[in-house]
C-alpha atoms as a PDB file:
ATOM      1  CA  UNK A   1      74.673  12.252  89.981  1.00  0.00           C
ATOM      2  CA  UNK A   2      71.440  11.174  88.716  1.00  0.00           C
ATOM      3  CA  UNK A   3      68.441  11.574  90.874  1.00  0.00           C
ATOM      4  CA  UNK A   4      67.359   7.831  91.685  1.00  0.00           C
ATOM      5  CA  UNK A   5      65.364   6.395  94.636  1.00  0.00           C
ATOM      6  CA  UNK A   6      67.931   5.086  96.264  1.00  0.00           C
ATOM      7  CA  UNK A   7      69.448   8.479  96.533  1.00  0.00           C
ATOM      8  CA  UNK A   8      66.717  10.313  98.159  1.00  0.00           C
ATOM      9  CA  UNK A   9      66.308   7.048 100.428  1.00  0.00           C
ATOM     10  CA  UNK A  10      70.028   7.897 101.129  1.00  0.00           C
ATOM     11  CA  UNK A  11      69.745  11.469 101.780  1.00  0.00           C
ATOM     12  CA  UNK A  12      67.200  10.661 103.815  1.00  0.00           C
ATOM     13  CA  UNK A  13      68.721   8.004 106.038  1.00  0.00           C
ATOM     14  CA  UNK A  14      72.057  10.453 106.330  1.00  0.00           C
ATOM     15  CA  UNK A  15      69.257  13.111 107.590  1.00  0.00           C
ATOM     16  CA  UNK A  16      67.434  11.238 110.299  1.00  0.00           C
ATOM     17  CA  UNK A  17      70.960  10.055 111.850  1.00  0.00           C
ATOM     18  CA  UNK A  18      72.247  13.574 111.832  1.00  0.00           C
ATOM     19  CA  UNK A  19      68.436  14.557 113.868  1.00  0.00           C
ATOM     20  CA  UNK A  20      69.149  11.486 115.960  1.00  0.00           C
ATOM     21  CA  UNK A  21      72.944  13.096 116.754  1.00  0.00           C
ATOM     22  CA  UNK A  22      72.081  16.634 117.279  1.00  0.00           C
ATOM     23  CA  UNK A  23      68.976  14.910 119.849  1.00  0.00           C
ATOM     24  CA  UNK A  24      71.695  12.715 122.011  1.00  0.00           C
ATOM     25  CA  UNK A  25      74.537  15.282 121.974  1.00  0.00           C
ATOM     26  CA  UNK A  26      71.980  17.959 122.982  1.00  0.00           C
ATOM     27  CA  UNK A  27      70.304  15.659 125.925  1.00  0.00           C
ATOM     28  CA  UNK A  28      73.328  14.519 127.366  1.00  0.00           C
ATOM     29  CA  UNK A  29      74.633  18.104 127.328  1.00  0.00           C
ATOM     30  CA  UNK A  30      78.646  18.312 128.844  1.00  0.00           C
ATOM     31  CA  UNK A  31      78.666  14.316 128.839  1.00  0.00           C
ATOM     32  CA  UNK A  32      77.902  13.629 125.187  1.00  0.00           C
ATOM     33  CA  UNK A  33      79.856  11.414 123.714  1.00  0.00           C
ATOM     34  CA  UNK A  34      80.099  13.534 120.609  1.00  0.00           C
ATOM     35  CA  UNK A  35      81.908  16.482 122.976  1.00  0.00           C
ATOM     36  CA  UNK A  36      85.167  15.745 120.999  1.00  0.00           C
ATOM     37  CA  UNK A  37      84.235  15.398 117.767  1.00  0.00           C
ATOM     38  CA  UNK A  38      81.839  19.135 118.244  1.00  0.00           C
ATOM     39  CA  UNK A  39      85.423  20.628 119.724  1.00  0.00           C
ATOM     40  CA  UNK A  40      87.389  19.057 116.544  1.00  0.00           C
ATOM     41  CA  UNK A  41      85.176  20.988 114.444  1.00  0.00           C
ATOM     42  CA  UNK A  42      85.325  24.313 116.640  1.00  0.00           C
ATOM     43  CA  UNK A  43      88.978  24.155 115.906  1.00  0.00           C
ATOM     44  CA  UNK A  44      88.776  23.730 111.554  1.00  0.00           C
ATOM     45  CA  UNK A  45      85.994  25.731 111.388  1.00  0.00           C
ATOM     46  CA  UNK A  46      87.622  28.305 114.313  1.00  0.00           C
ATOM     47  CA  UNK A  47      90.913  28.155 112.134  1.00  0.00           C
ATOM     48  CA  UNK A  48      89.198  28.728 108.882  1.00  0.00           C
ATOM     49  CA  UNK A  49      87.417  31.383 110.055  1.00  0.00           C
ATOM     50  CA  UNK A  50      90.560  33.538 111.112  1.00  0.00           C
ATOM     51  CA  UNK A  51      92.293  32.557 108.113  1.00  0.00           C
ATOM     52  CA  UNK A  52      89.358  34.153 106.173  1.00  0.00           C
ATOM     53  CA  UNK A  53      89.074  37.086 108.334  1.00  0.00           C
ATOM     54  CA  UNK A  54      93.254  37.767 107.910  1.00  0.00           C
ATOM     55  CA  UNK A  55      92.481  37.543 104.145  1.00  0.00           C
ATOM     56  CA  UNK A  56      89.482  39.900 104.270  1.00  0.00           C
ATOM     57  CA  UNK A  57      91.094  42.419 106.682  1.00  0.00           C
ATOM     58  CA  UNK A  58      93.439  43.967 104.407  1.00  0.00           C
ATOM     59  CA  UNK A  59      91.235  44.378 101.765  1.00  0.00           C
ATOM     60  CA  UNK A  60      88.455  46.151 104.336  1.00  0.00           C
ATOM     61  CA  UNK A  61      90.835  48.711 105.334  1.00  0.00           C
ATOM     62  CA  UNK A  62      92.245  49.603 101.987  1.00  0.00           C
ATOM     63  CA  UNK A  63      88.215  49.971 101.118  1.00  0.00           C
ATOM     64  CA  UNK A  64      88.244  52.169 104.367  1.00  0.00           C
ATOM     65  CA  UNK A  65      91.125  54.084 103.355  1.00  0.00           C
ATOM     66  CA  UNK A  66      89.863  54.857  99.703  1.00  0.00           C
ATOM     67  CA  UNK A  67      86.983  55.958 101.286  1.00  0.00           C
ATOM     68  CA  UNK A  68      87.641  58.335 103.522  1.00  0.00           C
ATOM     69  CA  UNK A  69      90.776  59.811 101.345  1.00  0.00           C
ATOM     70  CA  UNK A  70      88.464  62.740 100.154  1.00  0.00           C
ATOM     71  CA  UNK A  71      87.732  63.967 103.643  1.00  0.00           C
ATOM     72  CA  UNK A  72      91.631  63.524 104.456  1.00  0.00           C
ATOM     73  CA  UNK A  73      92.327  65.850 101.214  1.00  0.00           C
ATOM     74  CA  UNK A  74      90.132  68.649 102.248  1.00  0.00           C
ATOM     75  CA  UNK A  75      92.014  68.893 105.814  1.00  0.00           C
ATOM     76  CA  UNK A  76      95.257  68.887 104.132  1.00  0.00           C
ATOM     77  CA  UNK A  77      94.204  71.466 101.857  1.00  0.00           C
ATOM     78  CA  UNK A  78      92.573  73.232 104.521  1.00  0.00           C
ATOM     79  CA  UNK A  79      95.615  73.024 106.798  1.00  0.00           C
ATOM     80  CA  UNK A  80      97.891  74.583 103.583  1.00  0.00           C
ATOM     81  CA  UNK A  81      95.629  77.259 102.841  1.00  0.00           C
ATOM     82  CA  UNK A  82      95.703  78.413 106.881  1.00  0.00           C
ATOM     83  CA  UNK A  83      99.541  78.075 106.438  1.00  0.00           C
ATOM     84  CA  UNK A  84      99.867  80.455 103.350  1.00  0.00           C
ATOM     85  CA  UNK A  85      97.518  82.922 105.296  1.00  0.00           C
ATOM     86  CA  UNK A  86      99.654  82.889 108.597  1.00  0.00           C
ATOM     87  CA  UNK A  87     102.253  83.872 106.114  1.00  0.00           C
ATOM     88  CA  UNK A  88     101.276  86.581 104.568  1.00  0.00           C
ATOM     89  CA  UNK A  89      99.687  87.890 107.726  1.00  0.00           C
ATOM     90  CA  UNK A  90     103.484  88.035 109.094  1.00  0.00           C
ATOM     91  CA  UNK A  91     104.591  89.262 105.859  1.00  0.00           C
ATOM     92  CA  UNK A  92     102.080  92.155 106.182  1.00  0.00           C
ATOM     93  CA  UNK A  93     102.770  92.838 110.014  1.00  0.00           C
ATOM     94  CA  UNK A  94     106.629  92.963 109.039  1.00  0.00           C
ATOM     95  CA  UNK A  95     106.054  95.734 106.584  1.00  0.00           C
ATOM     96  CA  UNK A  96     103.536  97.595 108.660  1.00  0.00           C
ATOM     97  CA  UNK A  97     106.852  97.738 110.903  1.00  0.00           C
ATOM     98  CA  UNK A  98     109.025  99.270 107.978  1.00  0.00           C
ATOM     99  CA  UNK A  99     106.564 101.504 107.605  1.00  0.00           C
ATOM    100  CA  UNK A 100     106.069 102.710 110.771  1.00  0.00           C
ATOM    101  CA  UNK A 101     109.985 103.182 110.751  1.00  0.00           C
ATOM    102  CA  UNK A 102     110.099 104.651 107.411  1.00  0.00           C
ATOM    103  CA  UNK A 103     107.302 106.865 107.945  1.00  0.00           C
ATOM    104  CA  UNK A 104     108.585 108.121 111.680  1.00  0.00           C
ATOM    105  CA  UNK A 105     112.093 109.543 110.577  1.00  0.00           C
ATOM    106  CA  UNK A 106     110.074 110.978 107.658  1.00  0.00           C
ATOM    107  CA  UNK A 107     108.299 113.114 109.660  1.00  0.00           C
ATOM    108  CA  UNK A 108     111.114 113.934 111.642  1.00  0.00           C
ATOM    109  CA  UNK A 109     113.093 115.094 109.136  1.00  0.00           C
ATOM    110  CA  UNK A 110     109.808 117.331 108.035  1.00  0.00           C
ATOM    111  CA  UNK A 111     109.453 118.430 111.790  1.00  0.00           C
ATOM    112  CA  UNK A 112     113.231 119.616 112.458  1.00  0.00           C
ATOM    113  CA  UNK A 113     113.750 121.607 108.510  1.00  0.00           C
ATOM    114  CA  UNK A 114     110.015 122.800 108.396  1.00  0.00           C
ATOM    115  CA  UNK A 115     109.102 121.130 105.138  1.00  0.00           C
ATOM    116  CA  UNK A 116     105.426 120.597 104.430  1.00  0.00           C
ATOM    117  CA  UNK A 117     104.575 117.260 103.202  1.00  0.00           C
ATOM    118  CA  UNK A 118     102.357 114.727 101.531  1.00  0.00           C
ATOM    119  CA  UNK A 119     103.292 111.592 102.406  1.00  0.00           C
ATOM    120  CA  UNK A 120     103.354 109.051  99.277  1.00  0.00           C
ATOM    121  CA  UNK A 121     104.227 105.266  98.953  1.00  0.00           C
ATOM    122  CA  UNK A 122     106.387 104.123  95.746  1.00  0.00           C
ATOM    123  CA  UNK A 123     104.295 101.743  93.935  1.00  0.00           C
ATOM    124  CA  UNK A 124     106.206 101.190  90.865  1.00  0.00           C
ATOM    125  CA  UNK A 125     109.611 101.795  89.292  1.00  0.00           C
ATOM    126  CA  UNK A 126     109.728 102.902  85.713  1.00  0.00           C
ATOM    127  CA  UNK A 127     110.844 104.621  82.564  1.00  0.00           C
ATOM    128  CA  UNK A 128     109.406 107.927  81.462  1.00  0.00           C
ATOM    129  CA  UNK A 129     110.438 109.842  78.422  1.00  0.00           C
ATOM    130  CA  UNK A 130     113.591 111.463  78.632  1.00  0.00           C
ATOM    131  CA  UNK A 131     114.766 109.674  82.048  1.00  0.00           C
ATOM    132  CA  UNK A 132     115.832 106.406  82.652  1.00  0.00           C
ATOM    133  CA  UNK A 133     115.513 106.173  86.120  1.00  0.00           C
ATOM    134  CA  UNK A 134     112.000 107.543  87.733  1.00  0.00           C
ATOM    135  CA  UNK A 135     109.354 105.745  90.216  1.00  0.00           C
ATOM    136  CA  UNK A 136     105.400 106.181  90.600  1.00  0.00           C
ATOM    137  CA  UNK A 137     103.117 107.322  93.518  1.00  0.00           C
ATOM    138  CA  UNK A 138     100.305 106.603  94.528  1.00  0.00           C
ATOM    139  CA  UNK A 139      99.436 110.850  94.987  1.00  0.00           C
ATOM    140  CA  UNK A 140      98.937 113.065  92.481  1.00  0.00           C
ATOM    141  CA  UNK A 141      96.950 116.598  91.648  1.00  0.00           C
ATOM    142  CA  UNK A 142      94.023 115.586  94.030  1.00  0.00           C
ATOM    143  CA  UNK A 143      96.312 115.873  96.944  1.00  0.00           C
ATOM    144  CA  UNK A 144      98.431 119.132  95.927  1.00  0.00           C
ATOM    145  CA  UNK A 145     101.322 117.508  94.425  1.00  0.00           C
ATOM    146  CA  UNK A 146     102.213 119.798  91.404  1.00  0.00           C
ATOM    147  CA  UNK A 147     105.119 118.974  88.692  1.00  0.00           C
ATOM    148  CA  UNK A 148     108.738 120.231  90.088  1.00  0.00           C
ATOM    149  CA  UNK A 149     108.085 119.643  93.544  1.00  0.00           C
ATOM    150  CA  UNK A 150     111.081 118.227  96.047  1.00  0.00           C
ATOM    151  CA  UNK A 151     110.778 114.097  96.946  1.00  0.00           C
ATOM    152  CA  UNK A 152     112.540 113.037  99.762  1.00  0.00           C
ATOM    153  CA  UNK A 153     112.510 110.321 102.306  1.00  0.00           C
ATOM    154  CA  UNK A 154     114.103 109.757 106.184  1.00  0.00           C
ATOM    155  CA  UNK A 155     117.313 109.688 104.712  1.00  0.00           C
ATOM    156  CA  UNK A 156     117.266 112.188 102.382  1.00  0.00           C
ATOM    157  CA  UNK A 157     116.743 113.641  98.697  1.00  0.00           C
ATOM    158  CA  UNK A 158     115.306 110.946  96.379  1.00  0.00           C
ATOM    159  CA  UNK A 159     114.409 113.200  93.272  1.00  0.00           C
ATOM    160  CA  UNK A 160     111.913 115.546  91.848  1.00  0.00           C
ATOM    161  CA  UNK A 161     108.095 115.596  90.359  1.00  0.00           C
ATOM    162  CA  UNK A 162     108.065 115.268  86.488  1.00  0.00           C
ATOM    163  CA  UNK A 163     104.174 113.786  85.993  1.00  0.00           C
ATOM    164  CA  UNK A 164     100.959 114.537  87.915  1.00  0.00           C
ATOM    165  CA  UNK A 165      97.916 112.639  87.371  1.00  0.00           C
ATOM    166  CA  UNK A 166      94.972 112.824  89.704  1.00  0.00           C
ATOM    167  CA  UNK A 167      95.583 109.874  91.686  1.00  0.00           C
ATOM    168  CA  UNK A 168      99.333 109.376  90.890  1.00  0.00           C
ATOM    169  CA  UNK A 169     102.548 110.759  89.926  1.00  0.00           C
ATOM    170  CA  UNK A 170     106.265 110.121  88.268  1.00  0.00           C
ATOM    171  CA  UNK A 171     108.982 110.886  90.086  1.00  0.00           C
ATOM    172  CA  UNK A 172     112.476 111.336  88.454  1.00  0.00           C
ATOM    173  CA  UNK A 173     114.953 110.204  90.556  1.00  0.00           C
ATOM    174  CA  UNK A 174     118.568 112.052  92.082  1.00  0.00           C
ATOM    175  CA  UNK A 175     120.288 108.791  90.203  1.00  0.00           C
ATOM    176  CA  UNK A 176     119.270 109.680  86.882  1.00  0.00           C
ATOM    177  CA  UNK A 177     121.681 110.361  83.918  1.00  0.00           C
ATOM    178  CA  UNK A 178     119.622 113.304  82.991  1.00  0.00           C
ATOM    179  CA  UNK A 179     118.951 115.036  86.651  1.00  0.00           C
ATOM    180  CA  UNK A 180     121.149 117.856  88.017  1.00  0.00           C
ATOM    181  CA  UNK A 181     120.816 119.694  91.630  1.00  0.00           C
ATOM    182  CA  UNK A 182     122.218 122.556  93.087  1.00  0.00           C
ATOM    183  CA  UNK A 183     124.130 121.024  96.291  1.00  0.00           C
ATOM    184  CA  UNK A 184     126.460 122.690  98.849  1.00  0.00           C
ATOM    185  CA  UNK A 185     129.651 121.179 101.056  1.00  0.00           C
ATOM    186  CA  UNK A 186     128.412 120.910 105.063  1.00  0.00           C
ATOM    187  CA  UNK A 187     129.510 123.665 106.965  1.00  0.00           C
ATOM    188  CA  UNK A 188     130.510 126.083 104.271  1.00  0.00           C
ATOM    189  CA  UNK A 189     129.262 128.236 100.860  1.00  0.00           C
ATOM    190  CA  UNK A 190     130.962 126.304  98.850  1.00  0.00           C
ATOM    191  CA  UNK A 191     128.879 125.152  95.602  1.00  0.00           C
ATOM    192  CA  UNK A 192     128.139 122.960  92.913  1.00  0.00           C
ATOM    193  CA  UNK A 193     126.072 120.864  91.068  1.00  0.00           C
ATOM    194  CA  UNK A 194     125.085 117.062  91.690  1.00  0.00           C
ATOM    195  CA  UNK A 195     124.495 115.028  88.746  1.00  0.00           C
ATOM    196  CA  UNK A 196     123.212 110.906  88.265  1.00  0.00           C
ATOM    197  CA  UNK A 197     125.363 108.452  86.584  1.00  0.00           C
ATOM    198  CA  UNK A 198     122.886 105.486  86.870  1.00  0.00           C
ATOM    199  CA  UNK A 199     124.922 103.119  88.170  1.00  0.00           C
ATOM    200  CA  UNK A 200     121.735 101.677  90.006  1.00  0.00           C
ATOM    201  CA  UNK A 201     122.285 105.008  92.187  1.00  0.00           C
ATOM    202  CA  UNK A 202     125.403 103.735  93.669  1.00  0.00           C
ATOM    203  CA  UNK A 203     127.454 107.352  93.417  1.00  0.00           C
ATOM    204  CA  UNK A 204     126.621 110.536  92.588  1.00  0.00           C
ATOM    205  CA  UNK A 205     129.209 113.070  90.808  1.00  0.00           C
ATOM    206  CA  UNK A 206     129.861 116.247  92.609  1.00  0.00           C
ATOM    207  CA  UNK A 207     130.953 119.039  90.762  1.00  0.00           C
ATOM    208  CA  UNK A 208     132.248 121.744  92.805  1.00  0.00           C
ATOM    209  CA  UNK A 209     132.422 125.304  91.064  1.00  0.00           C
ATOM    210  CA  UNK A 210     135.539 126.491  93.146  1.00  0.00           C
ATOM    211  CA  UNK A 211     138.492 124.242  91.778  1.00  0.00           C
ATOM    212  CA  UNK A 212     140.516 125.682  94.645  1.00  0.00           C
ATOM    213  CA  UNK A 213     137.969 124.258  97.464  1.00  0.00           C
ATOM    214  CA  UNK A 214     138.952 121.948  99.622  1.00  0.00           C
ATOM    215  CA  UNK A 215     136.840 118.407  99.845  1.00  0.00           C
ATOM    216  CA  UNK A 216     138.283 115.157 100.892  1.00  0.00           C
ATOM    217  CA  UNK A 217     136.314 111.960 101.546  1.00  0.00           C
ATOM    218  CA  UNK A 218     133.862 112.452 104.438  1.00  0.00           C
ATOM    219  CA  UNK A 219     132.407 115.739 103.631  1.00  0.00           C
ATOM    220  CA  UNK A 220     128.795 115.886 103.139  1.00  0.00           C
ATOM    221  CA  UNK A 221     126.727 117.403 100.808  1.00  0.00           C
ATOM    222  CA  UNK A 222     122.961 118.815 101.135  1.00  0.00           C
ATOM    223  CA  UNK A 223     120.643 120.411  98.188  1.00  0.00           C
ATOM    224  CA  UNK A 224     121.667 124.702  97.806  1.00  0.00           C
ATOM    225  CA  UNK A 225     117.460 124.839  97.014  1.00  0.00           C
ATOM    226  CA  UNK A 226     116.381 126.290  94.036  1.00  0.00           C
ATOM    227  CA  UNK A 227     114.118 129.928  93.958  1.00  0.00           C
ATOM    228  CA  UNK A 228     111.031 129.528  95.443  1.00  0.00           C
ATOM    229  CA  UNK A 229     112.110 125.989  96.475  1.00  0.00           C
ATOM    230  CA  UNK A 230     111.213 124.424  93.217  1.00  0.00           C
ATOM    231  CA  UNK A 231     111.962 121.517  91.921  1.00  0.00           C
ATOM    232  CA  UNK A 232     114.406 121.386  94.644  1.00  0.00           C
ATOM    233  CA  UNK A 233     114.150 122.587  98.580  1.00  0.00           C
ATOM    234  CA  UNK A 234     117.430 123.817 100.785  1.00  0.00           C
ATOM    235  CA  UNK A 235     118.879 121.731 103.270  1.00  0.00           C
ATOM    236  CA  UNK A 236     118.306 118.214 102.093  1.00  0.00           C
ATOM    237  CA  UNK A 237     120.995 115.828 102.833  1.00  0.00           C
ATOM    238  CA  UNK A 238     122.064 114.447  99.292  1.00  0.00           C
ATOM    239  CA  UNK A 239     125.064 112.424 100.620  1.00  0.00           C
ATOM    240  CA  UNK A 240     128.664 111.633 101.867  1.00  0.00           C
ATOM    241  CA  UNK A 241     131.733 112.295  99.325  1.00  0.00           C
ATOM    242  CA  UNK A 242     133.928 108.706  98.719  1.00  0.00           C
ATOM    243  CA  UNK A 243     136.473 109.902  96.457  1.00  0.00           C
ATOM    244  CA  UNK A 244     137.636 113.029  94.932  1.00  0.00           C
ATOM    245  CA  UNK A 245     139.071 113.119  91.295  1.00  0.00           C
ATOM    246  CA  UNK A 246     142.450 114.598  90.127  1.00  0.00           C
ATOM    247  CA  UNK A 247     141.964 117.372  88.228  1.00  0.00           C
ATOM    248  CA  UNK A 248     144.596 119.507  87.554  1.00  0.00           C
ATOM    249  CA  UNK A 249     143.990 122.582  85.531  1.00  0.00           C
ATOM    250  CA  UNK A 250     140.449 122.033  85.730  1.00  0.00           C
ATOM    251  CA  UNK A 251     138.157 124.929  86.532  1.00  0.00           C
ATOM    252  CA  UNK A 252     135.910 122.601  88.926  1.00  0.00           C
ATOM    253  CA  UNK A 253     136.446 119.861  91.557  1.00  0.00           C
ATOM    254  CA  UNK A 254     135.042 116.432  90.683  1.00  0.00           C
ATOM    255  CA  UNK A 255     134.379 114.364  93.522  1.00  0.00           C
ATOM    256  CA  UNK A 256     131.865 111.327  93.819  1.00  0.00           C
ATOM    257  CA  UNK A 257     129.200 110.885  96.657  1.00  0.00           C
ATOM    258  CA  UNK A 258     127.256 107.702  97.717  1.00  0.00           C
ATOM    259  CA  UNK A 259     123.965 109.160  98.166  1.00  0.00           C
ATOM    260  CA  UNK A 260     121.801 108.995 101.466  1.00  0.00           C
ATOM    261  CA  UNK A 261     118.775 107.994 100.306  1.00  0.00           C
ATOM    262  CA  UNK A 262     118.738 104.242  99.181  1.00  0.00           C
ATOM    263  CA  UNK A 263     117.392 105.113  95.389  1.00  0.00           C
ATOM    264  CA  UNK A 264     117.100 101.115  94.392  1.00  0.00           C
ATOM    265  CA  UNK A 265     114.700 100.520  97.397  1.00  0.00           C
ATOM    266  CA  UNK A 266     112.303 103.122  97.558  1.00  0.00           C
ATOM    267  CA  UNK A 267     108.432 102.849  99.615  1.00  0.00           C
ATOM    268  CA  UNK A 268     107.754 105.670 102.348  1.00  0.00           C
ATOM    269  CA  UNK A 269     108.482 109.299 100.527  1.00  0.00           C
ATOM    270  CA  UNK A 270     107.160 112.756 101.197  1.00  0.00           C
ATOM    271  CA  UNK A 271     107.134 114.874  98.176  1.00  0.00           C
ATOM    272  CA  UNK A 272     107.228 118.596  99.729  1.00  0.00           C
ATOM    273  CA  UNK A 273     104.141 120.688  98.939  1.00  0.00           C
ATOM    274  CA  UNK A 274     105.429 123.688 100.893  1.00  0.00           C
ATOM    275  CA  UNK A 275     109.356 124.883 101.781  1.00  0.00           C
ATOM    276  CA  UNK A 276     110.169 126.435 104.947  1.00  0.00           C
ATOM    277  CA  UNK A 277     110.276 130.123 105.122  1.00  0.00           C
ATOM    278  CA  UNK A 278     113.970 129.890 106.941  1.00  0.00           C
ATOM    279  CA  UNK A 279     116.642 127.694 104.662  1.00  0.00           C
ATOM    280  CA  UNK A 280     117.394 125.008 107.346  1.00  0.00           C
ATOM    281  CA  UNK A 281     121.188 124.738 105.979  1.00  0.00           C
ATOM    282  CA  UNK A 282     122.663 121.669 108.010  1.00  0.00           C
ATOM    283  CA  UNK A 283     120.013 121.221 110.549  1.00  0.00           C
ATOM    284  CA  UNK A 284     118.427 118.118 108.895  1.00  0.00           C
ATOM    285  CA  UNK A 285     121.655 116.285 108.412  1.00  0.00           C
ATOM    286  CA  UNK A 286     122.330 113.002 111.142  1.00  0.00           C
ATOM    287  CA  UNK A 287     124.778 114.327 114.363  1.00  0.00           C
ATOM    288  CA  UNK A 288     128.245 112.658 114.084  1.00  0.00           C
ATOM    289  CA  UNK A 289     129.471 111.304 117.547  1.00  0.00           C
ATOM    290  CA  UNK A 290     133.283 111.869 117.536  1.00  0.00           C
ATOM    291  CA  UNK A 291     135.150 108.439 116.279  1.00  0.00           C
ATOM    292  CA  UNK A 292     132.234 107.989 113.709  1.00  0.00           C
ATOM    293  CA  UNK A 293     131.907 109.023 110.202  1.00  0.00           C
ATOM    294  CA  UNK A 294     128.240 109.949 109.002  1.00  0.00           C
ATOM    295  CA  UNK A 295     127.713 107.117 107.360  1.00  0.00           C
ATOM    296  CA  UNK A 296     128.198 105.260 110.614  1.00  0.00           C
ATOM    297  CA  UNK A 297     126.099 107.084 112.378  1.00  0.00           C
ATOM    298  CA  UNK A 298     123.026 107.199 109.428  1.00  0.00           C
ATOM    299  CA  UNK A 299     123.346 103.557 110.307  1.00  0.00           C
ATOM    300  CA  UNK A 300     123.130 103.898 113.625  1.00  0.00           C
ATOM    301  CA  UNK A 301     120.303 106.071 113.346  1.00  0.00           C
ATOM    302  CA  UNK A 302     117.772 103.505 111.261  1.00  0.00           C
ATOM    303  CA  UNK A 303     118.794 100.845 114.126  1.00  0.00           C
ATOM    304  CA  UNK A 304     117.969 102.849 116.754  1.00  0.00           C
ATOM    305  CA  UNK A 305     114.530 104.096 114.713  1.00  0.00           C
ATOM    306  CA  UNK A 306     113.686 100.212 113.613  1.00  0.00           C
ATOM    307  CA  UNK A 307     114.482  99.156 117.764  1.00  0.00           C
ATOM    308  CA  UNK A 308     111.634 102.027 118.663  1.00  0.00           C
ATOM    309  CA  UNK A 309     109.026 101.236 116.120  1.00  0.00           C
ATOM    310  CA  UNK A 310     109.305  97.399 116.839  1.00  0.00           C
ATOM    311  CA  UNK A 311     108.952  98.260 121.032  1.00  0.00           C
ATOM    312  CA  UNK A 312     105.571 100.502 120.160  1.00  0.00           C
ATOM    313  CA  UNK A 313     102.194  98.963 120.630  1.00  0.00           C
END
C-alpha cells in the first residue's frame, strides 16, 4: 500500500473515532452502548488466549523437566549409592556373626584339649609346589607360627604348616593327595594312617594297620599326634567313617571317612603353637545323645553355637 494523503487522512479519521469510542464507552461506564461489543471481544480474545496458553503449557513443562533432570540424577544416584552401602554393611554384620561363631567353638575346642593357639583367618586358597590342595593366612613368623605346626578349626583338623612368611603362611590341607596323618579309631588303640584323595575333600581314606580290627560305618577317627606334637597334635577329631572296603587277604583295613572339618570352606582357623602336656585322646570330640550319630549331633552343635552368637550383644 503506497503511502498517499488520503491514507494518512484515513488513518487518521479511523483514529479520532476509536478516541471518540474509548471517551463514550468510558463515560457512560456499565450503560455504554458498546458493553456488548467490549464482552464479544473478552470472549475471542479470552478464547485465544487459553488456546495459546494450552499450546505453550506443554512445551513449558518439558523445558521444566529438562531442566531440573540433573538435580533428579544426582538423588537417584545418591539414593543407589546409600543402597549398595546398606548392603554391604549387612553383608559385613552377617560375617562378623560367622565369625563370632566360628571363632567361639574354636576356642572351645582349644579350652577343653589344652592346645595353644594363634588364631588365623584363610585369605586365599592355592597351589604350592608339591600339593594341590593348600590355603594362605594371614599369620606367619611374626606371630610364632613355625613350618609343621597343627591347623585346625571348631570342627576339627584342617591340615598342617608348609610356608612361613612374616606376615603370612601356606597351609597344606588334610584333603590333599600328598598329606598323610597318624589317626586312631574312638575309644580304642587301634591305628592307622589318614590319607587325601582330593575329591574337593569330600572323603578321606583310612587305613587301619590291624586288618583284623573291627570298624563299621559310624566310628570316628581323631589324629594319634606325632612326637613332640609336630606337624600333627593328639586328639583332633579328623572325622566319621562312611564305608569300609572289602579286603580280603589284605594286611590293612581300608575304610573311607567324611572329614569334620569343612576343607572347601575354610575362614576362622587356629594353627597350634603349643600341644598340651596330657594327650587329650577323645575329649575334644562332639557328645553323641543316644538315637544320634555324630554327624547329627556336629550339626546340632553349629546350630546351637550360630543360635548363641546371634542372641549376644
Amino acid at each position: 500500500m503506497r503511502d498517499t494523503r488520503r491514507a494518512r487522512m484515513s488513518l487518521g479519521m479511523l483514529l479520532a473515532a476509536a478516541l471518540v469510542l474509548m471517551t463514550v464507552d468510558h463515560r457512560a461506564g456499565a450503560n455504554s452502548p458498546l458493553s456488548p461489543l467490549r464482552g464479544a471481544g473478552a470472549e475471542l480474545f479470552g478464547a485465544a488466549e487459553n488456546f495459546g496458553s494450552g499450546l505453550v503449557r506443554p512445551v513449558g513443562h518439558f523445558f521444566e523437566t529438562m531442566a531440573a533432570a540433573p538435580d533428579a540424577q544426582r538423588r537417584i544416584d545418591v539414593l543407589r549409592a546409600e543402597n549398595q552401602r546398606l548392603r554391604r554393611d549387612l553383608t559385613a554384620q552377617a560375617l562378623d556373626r560367622e565369625h563370632s561363631v566360628e571363632l567361639k567353638r574354636l576356642l572351645n575346642v582349644a579350652g577343653v584339649a589344652g592346645y595353644r593357639l594363634v588364631t588365623a583367618q584363610v585369605i586365599a586358597r592355592r597351589g604350592t609346589p608339591g600339593f594341590e590342595e593348600a590355603v594362605q593366612l594371614d599369620v606367619g613368623s611374626a606371630d610364632g607360627v613355625r613350618s609343621e605346626m597343627t591347623v585346625l578349626n571348631g570342627d576339627g583338623l584342617v591340615g598342617r604348616v608348609v610356608q612361613v612368611g612374616t606376615s603370612t603362611s601356606t597351609v597344606v590341607l588334610l584333603s590333599d593327595p600328598a598329606s598323610a596323618a597318624g589317626a586312631r579309631l574312638e575309644g580304642s588303640n587301634e591305628i592307622g594312617l589318614v590319607h587325601g584323595i582330593g575329591q574337593n575333600g569330600r572323603l578321606l581314606r583310612f587305613r587301619l594297620l590291624d586288618s583284623s580290627a573291627q570298624i563299621v560305618p559310624g566310628r570316628r577317627i581323631v589324629s594319634f599326634g606325632s612326637q613332640r606334637g609336630a606337624p600333627y597334635v593328639a586328639g583332633v577329631p579328623i572325622g566319621v567313617v562312611e564305608h569300609v572296603e572289602a579286603t580280603p587277604g589284605e594286611l590293612t583295613r581300608i575304610a573311607y571317612a567324611r572329614p569334620y572339618a569343612d576343607l572347601t570352606a575354610l575362614d576362622v582357623v587356629g594353627v597350634v603353637v603349643q600341644a598340651p602336656r596330657r594327650n587329650p585322646r577323645d575329649a575334644v570330640l562332639p557328645i553323641v545323645p543316644r538315637g544320634k550319630t555324630p554327624r547329627e549331633d556336629a550339626s546340632r552343635e553349629r546350630a546351637e553355637a550360630s543360635g548363641e552368637a546371634e542372641g549376644e550383644p
